[in-house]
PDB file of N, CA and C in Angstrom:
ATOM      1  N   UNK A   1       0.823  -1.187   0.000  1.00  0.00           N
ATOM      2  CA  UNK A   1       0.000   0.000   0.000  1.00  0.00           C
ATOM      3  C   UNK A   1       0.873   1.259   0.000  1.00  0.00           C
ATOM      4  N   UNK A   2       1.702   1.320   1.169  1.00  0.00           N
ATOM      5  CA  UNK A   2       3.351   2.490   1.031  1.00  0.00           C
ATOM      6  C   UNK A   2       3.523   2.832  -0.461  1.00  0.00           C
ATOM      7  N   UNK A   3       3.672   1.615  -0.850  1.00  0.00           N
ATOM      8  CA  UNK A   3       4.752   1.458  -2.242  1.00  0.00           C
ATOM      9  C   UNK A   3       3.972   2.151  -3.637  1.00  0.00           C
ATOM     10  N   UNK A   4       2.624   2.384  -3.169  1.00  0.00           N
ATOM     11  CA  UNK A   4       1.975   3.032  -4.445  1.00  0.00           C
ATOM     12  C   UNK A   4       1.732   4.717  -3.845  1.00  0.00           C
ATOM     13  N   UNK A   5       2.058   4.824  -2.576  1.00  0.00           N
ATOM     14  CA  UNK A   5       2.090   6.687  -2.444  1.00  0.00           C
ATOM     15  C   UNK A   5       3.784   6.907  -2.722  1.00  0.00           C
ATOM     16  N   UNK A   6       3.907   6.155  -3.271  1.00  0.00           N
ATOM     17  CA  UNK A   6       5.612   6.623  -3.679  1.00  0.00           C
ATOM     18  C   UNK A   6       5.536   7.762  -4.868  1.00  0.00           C
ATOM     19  N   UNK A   7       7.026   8.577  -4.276  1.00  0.00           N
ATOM     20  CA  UNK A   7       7.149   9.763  -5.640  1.00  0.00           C
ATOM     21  C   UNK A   7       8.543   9.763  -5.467  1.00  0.00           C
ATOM     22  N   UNK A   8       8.806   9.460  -6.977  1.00  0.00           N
ATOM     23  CA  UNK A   8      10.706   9.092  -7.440  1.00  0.00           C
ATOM     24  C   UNK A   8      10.835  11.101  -7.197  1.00  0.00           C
ATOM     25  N   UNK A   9      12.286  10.945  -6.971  1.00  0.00           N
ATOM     26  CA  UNK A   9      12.739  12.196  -7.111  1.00  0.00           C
ATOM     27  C   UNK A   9      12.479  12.850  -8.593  1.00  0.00           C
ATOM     28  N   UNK A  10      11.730  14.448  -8.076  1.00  0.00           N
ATOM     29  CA  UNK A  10      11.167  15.286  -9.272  1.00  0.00           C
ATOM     30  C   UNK A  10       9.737  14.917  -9.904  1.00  0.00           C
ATOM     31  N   UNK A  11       9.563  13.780  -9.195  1.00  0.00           N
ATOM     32  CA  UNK A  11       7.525  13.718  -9.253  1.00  0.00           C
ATOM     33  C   UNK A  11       6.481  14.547  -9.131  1.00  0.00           C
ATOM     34  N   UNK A  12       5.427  14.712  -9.746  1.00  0.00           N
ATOM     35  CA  UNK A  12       4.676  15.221  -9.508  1.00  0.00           C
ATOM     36  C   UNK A  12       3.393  15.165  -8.711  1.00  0.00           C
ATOM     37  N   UNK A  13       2.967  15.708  -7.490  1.00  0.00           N
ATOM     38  CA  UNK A  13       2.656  15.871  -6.578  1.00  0.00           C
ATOM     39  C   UNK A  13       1.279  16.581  -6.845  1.00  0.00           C
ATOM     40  N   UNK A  14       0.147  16.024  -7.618  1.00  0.00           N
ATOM     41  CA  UNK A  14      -0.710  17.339  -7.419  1.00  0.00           C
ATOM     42  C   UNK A  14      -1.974  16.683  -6.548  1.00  0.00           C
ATOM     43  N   UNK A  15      -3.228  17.661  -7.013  1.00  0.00           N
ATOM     44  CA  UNK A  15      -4.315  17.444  -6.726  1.00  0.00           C
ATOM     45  C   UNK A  15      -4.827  15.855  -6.964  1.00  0.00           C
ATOM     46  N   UNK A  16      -4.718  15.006  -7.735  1.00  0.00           N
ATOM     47  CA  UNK A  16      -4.818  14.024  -8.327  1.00  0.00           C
ATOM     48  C   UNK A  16      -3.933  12.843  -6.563  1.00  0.00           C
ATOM     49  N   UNK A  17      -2.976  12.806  -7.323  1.00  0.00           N
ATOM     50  CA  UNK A  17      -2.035  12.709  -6.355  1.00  0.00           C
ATOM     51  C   UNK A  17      -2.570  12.224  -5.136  1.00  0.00           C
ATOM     52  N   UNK A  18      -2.919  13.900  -4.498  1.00  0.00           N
ATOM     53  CA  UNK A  18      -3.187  13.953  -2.974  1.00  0.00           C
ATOM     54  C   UNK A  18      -4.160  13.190  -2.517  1.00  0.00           C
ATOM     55  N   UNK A  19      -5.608  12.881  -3.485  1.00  0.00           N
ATOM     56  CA  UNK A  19      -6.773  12.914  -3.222  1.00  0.00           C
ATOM     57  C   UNK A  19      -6.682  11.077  -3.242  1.00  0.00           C
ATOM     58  N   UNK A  20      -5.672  10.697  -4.193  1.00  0.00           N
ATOM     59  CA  UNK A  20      -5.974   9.525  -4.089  1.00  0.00           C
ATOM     60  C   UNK A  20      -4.579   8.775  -3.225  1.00  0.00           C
ATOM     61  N   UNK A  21      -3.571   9.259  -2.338  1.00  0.00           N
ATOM     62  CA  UNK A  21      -2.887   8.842  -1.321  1.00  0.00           C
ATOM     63  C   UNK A  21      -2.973   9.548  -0.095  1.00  0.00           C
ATOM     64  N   UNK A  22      -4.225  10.153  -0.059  1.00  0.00           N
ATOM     65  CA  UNK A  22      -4.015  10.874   1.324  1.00  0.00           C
ATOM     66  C   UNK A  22      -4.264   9.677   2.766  1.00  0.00           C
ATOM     67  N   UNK A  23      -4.973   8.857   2.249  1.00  0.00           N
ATOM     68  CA  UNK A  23      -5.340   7.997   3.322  1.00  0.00           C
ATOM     69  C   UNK A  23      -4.340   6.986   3.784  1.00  0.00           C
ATOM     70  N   UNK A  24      -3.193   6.609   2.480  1.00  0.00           N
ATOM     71  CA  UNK A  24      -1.846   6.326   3.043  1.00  0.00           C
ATOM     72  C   UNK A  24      -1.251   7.297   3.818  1.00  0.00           C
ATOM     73  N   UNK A  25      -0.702   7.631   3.425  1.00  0.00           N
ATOM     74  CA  UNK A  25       0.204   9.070   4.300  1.00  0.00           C
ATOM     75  C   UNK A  25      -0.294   9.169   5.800  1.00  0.00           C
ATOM     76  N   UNK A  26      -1.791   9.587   5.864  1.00  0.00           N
ATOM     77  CA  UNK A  26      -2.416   9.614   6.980  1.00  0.00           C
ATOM     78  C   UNK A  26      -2.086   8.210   7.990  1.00  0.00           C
ATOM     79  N   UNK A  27      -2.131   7.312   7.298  1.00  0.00           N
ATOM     80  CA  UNK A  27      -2.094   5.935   8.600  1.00  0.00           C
ATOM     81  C   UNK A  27      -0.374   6.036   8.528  1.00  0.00           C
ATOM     82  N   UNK A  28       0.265   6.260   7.567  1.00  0.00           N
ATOM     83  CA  UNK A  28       1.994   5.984   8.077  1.00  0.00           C
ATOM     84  C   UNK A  28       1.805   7.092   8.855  1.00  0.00           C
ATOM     85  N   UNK A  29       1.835   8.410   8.778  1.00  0.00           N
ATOM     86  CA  UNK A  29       2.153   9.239   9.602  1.00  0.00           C
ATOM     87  C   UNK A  29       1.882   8.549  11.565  1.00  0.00           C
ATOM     88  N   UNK A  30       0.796   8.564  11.211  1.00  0.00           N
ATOM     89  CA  UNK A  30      -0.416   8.089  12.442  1.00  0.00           C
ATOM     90  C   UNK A  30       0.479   6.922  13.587  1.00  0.00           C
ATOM     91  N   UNK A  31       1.004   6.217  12.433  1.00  0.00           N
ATOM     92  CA  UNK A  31       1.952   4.796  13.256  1.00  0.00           C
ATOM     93  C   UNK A  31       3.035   5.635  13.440  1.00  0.00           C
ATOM     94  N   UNK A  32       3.361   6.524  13.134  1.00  0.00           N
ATOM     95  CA  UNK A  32       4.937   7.270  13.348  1.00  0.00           C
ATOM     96  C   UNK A  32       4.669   7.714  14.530  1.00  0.00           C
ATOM     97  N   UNK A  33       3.520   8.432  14.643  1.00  0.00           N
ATOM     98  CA  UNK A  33       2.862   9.571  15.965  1.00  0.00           C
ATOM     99  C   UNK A  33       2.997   8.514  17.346  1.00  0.00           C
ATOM    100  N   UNK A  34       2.086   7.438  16.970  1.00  0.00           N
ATOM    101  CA  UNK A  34       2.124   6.590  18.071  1.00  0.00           C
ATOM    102  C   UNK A  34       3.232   6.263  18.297  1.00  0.00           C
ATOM    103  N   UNK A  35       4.013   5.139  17.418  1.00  0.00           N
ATOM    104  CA  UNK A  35       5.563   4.722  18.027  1.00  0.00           C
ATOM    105  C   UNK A  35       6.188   5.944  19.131  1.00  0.00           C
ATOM    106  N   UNK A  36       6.186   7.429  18.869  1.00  0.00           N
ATOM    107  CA  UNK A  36       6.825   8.088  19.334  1.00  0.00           C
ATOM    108  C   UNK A  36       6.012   8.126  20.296  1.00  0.00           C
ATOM    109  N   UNK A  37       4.743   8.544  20.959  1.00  0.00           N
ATOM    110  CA  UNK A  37       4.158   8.575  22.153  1.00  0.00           C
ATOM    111  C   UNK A  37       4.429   7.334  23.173  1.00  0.00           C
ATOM    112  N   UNK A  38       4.295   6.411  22.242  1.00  0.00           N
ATOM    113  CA  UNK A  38       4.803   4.726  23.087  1.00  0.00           C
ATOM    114  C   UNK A  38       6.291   5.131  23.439  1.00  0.00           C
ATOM    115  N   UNK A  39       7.271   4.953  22.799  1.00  0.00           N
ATOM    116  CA  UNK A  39       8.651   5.585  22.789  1.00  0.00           C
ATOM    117  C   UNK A  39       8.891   6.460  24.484  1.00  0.00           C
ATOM    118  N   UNK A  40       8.009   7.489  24.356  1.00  0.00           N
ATOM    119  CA  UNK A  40       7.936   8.589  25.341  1.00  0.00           C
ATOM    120  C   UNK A  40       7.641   7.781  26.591  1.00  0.00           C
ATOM    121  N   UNK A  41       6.710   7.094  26.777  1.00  0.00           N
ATOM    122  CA  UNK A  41       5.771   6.878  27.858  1.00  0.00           C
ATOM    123  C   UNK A  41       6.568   5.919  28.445  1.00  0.00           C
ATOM    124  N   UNK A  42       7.012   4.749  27.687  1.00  0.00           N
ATOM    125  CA  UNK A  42       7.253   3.736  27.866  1.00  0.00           C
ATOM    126  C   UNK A  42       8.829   3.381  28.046  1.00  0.00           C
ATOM    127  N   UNK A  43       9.192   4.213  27.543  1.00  0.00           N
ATOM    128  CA  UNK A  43      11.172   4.009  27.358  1.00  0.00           C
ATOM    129  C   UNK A  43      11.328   3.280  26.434  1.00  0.00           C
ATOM    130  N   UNK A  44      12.354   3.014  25.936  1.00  0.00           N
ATOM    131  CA  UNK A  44      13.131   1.890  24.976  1.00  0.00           C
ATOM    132  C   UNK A  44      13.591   0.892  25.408  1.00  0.00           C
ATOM    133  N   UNK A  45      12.644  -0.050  25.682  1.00  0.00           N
ATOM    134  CA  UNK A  45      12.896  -1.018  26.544  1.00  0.00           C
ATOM    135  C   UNK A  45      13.190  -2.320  25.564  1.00  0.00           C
ATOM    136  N   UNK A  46      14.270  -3.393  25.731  1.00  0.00           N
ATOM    137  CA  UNK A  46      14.337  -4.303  24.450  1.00  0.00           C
ATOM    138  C   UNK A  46      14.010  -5.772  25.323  1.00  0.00           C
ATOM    139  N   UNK A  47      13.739  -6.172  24.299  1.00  0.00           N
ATOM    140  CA  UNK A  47      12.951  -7.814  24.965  1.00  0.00           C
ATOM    141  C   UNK A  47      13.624  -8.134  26.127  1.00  0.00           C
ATOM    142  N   UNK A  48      15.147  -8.088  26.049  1.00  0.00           N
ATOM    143  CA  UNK A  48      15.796  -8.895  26.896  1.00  0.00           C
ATOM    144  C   UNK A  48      15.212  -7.971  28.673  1.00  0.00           C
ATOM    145  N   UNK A  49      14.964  -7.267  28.629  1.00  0.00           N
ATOM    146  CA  UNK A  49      14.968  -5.663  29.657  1.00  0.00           C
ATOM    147  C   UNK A  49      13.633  -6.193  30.101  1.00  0.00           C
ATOM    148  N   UNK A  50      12.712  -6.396  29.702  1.00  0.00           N
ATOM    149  CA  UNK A  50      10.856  -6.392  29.439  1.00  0.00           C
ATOM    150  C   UNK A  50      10.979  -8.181  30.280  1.00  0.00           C
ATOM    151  N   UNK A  51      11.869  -8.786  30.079  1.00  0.00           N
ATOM    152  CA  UNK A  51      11.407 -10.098  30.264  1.00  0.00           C
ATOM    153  C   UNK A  51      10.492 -10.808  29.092  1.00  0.00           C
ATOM    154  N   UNK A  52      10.499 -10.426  28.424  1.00  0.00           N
ATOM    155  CA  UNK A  52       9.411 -11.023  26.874  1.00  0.00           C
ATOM    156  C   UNK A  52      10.693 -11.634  26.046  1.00  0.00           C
ATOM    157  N   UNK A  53      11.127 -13.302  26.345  1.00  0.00           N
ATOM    158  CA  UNK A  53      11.260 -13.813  25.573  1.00  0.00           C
ATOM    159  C   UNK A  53      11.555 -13.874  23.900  1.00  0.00           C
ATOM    160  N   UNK A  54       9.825 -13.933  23.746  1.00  0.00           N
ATOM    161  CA  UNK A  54       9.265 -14.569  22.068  1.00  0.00           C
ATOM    162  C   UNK A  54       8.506 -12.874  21.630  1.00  0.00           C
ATOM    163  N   UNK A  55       8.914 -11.951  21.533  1.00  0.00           N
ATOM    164  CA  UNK A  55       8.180 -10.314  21.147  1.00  0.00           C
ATOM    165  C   UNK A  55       7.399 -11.042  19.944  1.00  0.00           C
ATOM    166  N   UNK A  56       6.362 -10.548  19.366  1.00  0.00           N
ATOM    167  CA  UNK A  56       5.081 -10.172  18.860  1.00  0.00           C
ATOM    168  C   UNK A  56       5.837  -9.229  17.350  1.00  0.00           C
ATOM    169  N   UNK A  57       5.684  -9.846  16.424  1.00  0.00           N
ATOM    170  CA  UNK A  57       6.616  -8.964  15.670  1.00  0.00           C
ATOM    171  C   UNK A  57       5.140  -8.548  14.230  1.00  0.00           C
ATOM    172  N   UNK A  58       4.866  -7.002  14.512  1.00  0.00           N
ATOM    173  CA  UNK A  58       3.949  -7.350  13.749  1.00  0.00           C
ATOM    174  C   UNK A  58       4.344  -6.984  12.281  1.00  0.00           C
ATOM    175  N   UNK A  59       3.608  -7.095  11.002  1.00  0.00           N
ATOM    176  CA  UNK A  59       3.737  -7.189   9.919  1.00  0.00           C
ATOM    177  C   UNK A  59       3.064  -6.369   9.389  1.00  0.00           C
ATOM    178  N   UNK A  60       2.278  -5.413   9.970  1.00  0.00           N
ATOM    179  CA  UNK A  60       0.853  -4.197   9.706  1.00  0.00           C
ATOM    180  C   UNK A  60       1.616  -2.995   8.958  1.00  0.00           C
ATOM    181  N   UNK A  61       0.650  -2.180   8.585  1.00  0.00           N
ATOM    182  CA  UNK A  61       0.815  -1.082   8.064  1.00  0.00           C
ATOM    183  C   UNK A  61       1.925  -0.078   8.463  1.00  0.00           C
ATOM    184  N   UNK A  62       2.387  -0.208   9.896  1.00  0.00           N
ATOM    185  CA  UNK A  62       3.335   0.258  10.730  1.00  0.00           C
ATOM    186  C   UNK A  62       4.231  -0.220  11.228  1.00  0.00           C
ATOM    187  N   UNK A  63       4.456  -1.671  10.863  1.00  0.00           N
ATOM    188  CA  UNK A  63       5.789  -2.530  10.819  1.00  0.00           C
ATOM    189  C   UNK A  63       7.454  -1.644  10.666  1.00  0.00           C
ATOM    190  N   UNK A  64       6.931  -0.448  10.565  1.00  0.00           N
ATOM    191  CA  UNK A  64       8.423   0.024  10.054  1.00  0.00           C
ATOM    192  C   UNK A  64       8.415   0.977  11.225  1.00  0.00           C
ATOM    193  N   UNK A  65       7.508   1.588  11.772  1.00  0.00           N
ATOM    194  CA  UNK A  65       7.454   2.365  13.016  1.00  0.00           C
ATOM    195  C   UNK A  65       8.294   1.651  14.353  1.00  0.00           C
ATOM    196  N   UNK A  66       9.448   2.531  15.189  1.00  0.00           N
ATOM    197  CA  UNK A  66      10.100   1.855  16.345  1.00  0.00           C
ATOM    198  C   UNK A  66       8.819   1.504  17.313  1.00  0.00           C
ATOM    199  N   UNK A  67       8.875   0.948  18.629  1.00  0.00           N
ATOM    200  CA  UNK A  67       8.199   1.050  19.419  1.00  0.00           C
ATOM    201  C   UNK A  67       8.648   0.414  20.581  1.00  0.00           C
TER     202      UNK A  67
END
């Protein structure tokens, strides 16, 4: 889904564009927002720290977001 709001360097960006990737953009942004509020709240804590073994590794829309 990412891979089709893509724009190669010197793309064009218009009305067209916007109307039909805004709802990507919106959910990556959205998983960016959260990771960082989780991030904040929570510390950077890594499995070994947490006691969690086997982590939950998800594959979603926000798979690329830290947390």
């Amino acid at each position: 889904m990412a891979k089709a709001a893509w724009v190669s360097d010197g793309g064009l960006v218009d009305e067209q564009y916007y109307r039909q990737q805004i709802k990507v953009v919106d959910e990556r942004l959205a998983g960016l927002r959260l990771a960082a509020v989780l991030n904040e709240v929570l510390g950077h804590v890594s499995p070994q720290e947490s006691g969690t073994e086997n982590p939950v590794i998800s594959e979603g829309p926000n798979s690329g977001a830290s947390v």
